[in-house]
C-alpha atoms as a PDB file:
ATOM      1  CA  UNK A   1      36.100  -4.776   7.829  1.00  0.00           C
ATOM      2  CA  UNK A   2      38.316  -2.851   5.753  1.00  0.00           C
ATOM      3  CA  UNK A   3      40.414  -2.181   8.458  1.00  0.00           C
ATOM      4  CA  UNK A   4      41.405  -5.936   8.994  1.00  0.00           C
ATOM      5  CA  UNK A   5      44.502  -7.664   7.811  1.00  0.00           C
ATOM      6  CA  UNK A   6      43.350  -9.515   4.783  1.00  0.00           C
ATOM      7  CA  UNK A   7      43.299 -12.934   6.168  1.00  0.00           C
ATOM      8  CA  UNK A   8      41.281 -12.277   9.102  1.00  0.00           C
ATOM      9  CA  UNK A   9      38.547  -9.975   7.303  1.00  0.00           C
ATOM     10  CA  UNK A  10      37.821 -13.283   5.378  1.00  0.00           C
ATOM     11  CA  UNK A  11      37.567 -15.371   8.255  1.00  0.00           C
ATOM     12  CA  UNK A  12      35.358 -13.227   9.952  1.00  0.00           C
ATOM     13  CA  UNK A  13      33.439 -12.766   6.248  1.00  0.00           C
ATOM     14  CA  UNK A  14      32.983 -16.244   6.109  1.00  0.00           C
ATOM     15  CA  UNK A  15      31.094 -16.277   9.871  1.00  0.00           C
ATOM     16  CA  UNK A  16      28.698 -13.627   8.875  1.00  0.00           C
ATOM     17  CA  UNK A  17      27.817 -15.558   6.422  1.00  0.00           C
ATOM     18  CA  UNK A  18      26.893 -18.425   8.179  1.00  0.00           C
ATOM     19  CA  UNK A  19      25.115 -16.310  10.458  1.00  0.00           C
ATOM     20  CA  UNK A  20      23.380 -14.891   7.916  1.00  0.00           C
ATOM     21  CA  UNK A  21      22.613 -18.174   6.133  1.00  0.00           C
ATOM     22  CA  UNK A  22      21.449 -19.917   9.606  1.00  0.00           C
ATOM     23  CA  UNK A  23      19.487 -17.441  11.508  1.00  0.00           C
ATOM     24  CA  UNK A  24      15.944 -18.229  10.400  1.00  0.00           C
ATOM     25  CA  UNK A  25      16.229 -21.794   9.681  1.00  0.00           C
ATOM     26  CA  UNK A  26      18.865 -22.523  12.912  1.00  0.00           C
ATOM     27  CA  UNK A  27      19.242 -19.599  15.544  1.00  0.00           C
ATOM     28  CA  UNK A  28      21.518 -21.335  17.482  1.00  0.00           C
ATOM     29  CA  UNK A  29      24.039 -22.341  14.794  1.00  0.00           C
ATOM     30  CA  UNK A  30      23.607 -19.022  14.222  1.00  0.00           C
ATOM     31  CA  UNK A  31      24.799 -17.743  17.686  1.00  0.00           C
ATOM     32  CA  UNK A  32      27.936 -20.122  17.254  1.00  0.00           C
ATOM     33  CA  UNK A  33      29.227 -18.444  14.257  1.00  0.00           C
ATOM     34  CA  UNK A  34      28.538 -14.790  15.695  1.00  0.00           C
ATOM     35  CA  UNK A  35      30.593 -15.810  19.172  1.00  0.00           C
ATOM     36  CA  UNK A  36      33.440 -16.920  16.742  1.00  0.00           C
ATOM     37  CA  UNK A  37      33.200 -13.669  14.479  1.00  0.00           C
ATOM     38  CA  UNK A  38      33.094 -11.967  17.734  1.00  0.00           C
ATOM     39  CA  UNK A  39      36.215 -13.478  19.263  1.00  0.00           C
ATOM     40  CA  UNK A  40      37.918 -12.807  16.236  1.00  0.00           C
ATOM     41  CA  UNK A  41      37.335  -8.740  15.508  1.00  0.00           C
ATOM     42  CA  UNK A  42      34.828  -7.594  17.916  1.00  0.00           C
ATOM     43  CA  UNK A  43      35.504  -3.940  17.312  1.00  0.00           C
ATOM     44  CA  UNK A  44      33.787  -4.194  14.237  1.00  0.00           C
ATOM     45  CA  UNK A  45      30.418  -2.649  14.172  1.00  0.00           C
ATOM     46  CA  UNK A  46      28.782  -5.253  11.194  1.00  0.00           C
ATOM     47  CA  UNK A  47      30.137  -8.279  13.334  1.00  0.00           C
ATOM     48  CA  UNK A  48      28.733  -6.682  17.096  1.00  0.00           C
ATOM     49  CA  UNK A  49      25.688  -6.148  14.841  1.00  0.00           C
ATOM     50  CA  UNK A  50      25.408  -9.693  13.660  1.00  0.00           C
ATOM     51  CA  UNK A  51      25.944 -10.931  16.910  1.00  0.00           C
ATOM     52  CA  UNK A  52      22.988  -8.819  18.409  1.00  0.00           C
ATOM     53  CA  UNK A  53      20.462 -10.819  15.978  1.00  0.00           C
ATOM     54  CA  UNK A  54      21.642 -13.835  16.472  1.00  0.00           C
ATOM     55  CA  UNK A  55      21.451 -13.379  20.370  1.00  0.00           C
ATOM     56  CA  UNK A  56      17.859 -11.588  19.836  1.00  0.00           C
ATOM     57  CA  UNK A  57      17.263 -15.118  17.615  1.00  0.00           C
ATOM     58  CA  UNK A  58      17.533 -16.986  20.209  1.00  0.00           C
ATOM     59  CA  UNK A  59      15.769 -14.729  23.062  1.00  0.00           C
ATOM     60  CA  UNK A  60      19.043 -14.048  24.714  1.00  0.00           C
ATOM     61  CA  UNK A  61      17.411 -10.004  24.994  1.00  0.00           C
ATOM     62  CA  UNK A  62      20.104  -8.975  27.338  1.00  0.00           C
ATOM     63  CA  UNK A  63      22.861 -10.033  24.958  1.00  0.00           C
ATOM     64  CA  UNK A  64      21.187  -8.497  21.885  1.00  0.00           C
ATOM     65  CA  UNK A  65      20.952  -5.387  23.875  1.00  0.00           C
ATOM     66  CA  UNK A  66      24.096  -5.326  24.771  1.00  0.00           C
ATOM     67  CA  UNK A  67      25.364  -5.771  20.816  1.00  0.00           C
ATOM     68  CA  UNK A  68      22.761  -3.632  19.552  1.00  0.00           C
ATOM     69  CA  UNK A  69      24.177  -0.818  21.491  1.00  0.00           C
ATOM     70  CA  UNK A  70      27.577  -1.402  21.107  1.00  0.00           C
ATOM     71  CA  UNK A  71      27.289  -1.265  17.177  1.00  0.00           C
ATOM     72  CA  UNK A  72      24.873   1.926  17.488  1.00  0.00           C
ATOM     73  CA  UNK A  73      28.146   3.517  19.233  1.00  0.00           C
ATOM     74  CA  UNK A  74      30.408   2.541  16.784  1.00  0.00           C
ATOM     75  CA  UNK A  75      28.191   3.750  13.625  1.00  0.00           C
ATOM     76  CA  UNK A  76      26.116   6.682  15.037  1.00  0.00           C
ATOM     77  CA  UNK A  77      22.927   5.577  13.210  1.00  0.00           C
ATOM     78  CA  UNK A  78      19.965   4.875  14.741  1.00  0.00           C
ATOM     79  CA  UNK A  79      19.069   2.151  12.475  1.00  0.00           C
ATOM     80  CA  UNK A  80      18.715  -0.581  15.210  1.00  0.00           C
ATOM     81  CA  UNK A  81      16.324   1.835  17.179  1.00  0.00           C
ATOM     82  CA  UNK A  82      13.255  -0.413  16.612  1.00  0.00           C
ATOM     83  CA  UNK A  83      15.293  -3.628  17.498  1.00  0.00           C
ATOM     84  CA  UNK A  84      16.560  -2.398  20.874  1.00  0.00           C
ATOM     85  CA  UNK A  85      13.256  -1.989  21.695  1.00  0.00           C
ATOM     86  CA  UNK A  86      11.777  -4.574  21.142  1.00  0.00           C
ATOM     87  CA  UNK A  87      14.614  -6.353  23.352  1.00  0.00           C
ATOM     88  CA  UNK A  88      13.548  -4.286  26.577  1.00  0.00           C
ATOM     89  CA  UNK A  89      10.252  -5.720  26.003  1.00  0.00           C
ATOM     90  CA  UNK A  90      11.927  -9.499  26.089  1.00  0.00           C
ATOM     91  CA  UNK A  91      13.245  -8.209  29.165  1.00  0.00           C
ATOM     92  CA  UNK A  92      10.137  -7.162  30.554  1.00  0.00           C
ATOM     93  CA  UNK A  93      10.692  -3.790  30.539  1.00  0.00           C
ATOM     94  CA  UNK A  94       7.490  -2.598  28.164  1.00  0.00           C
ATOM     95  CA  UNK A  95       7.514   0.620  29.640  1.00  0.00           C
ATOM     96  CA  UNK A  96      11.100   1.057  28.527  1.00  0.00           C
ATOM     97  CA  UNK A  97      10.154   0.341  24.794  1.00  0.00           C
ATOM     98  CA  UNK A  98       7.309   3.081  25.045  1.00  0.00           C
ATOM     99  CA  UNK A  99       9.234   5.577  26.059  1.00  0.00           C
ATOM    100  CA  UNK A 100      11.780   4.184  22.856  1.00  0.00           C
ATOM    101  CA  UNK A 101       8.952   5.109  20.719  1.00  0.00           C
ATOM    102  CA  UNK A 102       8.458   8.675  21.865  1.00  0.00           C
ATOM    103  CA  UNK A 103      12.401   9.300  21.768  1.00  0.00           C
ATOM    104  CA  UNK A 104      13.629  11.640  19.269  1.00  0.00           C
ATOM    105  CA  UNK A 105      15.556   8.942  17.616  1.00  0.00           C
ATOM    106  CA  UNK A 106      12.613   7.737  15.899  1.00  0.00           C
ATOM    107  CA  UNK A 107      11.949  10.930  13.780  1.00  0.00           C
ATOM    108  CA  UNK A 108      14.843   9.857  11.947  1.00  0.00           C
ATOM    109  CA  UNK A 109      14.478   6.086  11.099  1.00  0.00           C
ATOM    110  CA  UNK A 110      13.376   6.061   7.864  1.00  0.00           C
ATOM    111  CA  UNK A 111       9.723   4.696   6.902  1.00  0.00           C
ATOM    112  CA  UNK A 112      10.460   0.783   7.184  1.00  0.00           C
ATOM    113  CA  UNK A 113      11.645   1.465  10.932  1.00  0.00           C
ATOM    114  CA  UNK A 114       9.237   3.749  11.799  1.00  0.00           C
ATOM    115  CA  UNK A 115       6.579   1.122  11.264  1.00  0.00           C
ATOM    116  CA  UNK A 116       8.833  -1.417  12.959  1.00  0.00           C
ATOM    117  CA  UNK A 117       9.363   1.089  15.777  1.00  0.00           C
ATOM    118  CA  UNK A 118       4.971   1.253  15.490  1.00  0.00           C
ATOM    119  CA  UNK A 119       4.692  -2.843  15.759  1.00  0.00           C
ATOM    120  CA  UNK A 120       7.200  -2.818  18.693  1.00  0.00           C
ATOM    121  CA  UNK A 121       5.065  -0.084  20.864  1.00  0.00           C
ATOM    122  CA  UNK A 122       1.861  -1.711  20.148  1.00  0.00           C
ATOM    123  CA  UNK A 123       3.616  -4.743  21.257  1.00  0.00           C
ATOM    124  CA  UNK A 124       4.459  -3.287  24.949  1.00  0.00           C
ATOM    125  CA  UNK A 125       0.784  -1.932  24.719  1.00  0.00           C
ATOM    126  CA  UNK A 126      -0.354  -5.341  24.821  1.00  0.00           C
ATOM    127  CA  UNK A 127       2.426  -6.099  27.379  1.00  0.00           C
ATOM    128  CA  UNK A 128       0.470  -3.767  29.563  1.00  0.00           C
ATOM    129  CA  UNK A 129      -2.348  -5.245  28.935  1.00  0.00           C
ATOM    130  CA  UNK A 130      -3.632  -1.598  26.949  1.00  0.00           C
ATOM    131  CA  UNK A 131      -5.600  -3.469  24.202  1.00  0.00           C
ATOM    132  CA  UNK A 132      -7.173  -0.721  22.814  1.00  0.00           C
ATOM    133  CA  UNK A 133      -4.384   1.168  23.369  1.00  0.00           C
ATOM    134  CA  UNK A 134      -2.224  -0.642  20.931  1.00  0.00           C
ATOM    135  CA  UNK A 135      -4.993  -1.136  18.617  1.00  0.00           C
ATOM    136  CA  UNK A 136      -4.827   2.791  18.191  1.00  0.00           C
ATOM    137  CA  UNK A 137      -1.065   2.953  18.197  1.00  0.00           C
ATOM    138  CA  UNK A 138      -1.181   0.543  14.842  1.00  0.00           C
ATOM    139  CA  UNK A 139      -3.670   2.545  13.460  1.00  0.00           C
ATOM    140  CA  UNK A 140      -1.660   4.744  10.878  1.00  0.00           C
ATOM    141  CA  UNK A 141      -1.632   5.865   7.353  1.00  0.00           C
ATOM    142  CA  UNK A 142       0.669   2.833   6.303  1.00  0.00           C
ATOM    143  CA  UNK A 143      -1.736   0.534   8.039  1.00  0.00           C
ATOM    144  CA  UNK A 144      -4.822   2.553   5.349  1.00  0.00           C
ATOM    145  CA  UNK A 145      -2.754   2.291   2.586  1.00  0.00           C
ATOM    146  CA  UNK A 146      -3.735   0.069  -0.169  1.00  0.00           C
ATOM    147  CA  UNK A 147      -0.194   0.068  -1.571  1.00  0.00           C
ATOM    148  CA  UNK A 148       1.865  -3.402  -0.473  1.00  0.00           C
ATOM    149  CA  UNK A 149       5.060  -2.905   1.017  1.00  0.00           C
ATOM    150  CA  UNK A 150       7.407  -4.943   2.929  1.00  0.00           C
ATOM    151  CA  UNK A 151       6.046  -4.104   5.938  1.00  0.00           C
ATOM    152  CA  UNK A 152       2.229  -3.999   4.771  1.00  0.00           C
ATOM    153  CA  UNK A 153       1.536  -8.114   5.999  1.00  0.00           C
ATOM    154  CA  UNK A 154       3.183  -7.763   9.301  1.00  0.00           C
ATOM    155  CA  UNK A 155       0.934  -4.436   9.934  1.00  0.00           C
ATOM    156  CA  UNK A 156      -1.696  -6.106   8.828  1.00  0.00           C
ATOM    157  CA  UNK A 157      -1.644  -8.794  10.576  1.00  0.00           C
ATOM    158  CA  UNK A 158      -0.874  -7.432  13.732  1.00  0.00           C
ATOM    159  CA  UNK A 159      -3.703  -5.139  13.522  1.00  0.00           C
ATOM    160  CA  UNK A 160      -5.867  -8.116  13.612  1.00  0.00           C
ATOM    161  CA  UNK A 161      -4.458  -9.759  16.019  1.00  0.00           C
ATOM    162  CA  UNK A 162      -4.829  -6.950  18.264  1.00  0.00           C
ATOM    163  CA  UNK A 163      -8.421  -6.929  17.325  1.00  0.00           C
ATOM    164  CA  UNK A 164      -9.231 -10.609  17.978  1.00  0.00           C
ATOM    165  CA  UNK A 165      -7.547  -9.961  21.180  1.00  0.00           C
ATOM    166  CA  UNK A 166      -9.931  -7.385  22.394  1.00  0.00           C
ATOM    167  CA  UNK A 167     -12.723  -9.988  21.261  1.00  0.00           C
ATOM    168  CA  UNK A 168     -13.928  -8.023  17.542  1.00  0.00           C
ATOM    169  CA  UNK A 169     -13.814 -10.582  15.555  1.00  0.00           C
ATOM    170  CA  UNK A 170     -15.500  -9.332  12.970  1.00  0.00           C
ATOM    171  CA  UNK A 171     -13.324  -6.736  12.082  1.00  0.00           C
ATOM    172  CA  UNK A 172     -10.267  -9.314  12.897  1.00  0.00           C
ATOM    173  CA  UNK A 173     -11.368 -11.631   9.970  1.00  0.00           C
ATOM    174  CA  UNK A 174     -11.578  -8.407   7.432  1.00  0.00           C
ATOM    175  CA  UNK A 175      -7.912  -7.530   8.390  1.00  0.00           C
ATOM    176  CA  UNK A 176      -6.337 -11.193   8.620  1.00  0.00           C
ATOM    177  CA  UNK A 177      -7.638 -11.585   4.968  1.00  0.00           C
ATOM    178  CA  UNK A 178      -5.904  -8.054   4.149  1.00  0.00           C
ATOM    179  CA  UNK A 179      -2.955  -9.529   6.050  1.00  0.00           C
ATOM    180  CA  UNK A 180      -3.139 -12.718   3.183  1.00  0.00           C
ATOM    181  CA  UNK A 181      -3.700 -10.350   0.507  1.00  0.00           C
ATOM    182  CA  UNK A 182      -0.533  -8.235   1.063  1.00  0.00           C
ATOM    183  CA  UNK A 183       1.681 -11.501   2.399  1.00  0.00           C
ATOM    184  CA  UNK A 184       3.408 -12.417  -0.512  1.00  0.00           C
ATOM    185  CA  UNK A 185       5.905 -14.365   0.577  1.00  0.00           C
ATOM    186  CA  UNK A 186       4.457 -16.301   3.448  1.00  0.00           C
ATOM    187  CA  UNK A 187       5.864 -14.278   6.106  1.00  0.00           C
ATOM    188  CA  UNK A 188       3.028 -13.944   8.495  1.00  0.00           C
ATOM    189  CA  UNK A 189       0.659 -16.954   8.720  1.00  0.00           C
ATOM    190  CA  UNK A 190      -2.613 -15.098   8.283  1.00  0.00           C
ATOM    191  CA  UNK A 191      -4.231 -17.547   5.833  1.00  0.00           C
ATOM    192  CA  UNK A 192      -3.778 -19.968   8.850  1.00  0.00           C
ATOM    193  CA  UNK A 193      -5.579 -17.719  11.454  1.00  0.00           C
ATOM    194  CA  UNK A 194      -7.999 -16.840   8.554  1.00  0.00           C
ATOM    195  CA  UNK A 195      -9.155 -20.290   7.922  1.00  0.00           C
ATOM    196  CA  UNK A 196      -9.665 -21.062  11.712  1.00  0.00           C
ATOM    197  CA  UNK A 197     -12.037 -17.817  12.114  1.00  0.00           C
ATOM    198  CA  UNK A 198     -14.062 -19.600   9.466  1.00  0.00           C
ATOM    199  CA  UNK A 199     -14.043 -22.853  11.026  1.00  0.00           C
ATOM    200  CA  UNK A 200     -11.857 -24.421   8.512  1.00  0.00           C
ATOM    201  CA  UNK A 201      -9.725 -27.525   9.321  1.00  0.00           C
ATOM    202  CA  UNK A 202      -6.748 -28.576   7.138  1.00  0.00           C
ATOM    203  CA  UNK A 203      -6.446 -32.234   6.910  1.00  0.00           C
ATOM    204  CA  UNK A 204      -3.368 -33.688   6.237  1.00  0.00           C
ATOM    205  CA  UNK A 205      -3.480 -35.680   3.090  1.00  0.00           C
ATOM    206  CA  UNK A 206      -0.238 -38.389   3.310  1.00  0.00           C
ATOM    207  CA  UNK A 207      -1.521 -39.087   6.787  1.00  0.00           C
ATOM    208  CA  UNK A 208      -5.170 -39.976   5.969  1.00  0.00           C
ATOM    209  CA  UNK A 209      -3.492 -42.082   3.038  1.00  0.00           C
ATOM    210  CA  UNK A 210      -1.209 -43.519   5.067  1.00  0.00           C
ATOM    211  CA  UNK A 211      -4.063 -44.595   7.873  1.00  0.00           C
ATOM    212  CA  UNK A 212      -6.085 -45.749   4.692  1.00  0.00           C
ATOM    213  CA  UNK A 213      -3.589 -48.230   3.664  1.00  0.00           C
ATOM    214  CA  UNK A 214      -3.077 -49.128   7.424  1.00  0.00           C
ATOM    215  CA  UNK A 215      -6.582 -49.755   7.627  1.00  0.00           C
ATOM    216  CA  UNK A 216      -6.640 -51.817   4.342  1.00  0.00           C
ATOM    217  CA  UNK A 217      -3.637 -54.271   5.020  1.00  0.00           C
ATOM    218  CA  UNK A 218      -5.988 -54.697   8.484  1.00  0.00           C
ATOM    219  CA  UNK A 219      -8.573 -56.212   7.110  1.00  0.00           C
ATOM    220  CA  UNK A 220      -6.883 -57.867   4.650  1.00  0.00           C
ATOM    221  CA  UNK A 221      -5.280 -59.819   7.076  1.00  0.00           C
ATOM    222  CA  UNK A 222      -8.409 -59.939   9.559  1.00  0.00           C
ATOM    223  CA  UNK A 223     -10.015 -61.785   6.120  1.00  0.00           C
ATOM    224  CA  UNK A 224      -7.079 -64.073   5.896  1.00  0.00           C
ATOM    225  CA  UNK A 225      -7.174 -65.292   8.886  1.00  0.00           C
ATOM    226  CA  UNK A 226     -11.200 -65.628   8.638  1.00  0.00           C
ATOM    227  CA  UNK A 227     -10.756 -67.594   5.233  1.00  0.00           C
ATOM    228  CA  UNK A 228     -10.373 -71.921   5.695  1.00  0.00           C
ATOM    229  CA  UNK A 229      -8.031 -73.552   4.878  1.00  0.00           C
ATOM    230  CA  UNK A 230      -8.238 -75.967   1.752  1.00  0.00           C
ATOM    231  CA  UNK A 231      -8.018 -79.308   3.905  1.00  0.00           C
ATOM    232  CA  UNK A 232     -10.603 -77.790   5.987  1.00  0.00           C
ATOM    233  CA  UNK A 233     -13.107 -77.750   3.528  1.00  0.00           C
ATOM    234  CA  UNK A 234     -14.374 -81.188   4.007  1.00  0.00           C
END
């Protein structure tokens, strides 16, 4: 944004931000801030960026397309590869995002997006309804590896969903617990799907309380209306 007149470059600074700061917890406050960064200097790459993950946040594919490419054109790098995919497979264009995956574009993402680019085709597998097909498409050295990454939990994990899918469940459990192992920061829910392959069923604690003292003040007042009164006694 170096090429903005001070004043504006903070203005639009201070969107991103928000963008940023909003995106997981509230896409579509999100999406507000990017349309205002975009008004303000949409011939910057970083804010046509923005603007294509906060439309992708909020499954507006054709949008995020749209920005996606229009900040690829502006930077050359093929960074966003994996992303545009996966946004012609929210358009329902799978077969689109396979033929993404064979592009040579993808020989030069670096290893993070080459795995993303990996996730996304076994996800338009699955569009197809090619089960074991995208169960061999995850099935990779990084997916082997015993080394944790960032990428290791999502890999994982979609590994075993792939195999629940096609009904081995077995082998499903073994990689939903590798999933937990490698998830360090909670971004997959994999102890979740773990625990209901074993049959396990979280109870929530404040509620039974809360039902418990429900229950209580019940009969306490079913016995207080059973007990007689003193000038009844006689």
């Amino acid at each position: 944004m170096q090429s903005l007149p001070k004043t504006l470059a903070e203005d639009v600074a201070k969107n991103l931000v928000m963008v940023a700061r909003l995106i997981d917890e509230d896409p579509e406050g999100a999406y507000g801030y990017s349309k205002v960064a975009l008004r303000l200097a949409s011939r910057v790459a970083a804010v046509r960026e923005a603007a294509g993950f906060a439309a992708y946040a909020n499954q507006k594919y054709g949008e995020a397309l749209a920005e996606f490419r229009a900040a690829r054109r502006m930077t050359g790098t093929v960074d966003l590869w994996p992303v545009m995919a996966d946004c012609e497979r929210g358009l329902g264009r799978p077969e689109k995002a396979l033929d993404m995956a064979g592009a040579p574009e993808v020989h030069k993402l670096d290893k993070a997006g080459q795995v993303e680019m990996r996730l996304v085709a076994a996800g338009a597998r699955r569009d197809m309804g090619q089960l074991d097909a995208a169960i061999v498409t995850l099935q990779s050295p990084e997916l082997a590896s015993n080394s944790v990454q960032p990428w290791t939990a999502r890999l994982r994990y979609a590994y075993a969903d792939a195999l629940l899918a096609a009904g081995r469940e077995r082998e499903a459990r073994e990689w939903f617990a590798k999933a937990v192992e490698a998830d360090r920061d909670g971004s997959t829910d994999a102890s979740d799907r773990l625990a209901e392959l074993d049959g396990v069923e979280f109870v929530d604690a404040l509620s039974e309380d809360a039902e418990d003292t429900e229950d209580g003040a019940d009969a306490a007042g079913e016995s207080a209306e059973a007990a007689p009164e003193d000038g009844d006694k006689d």
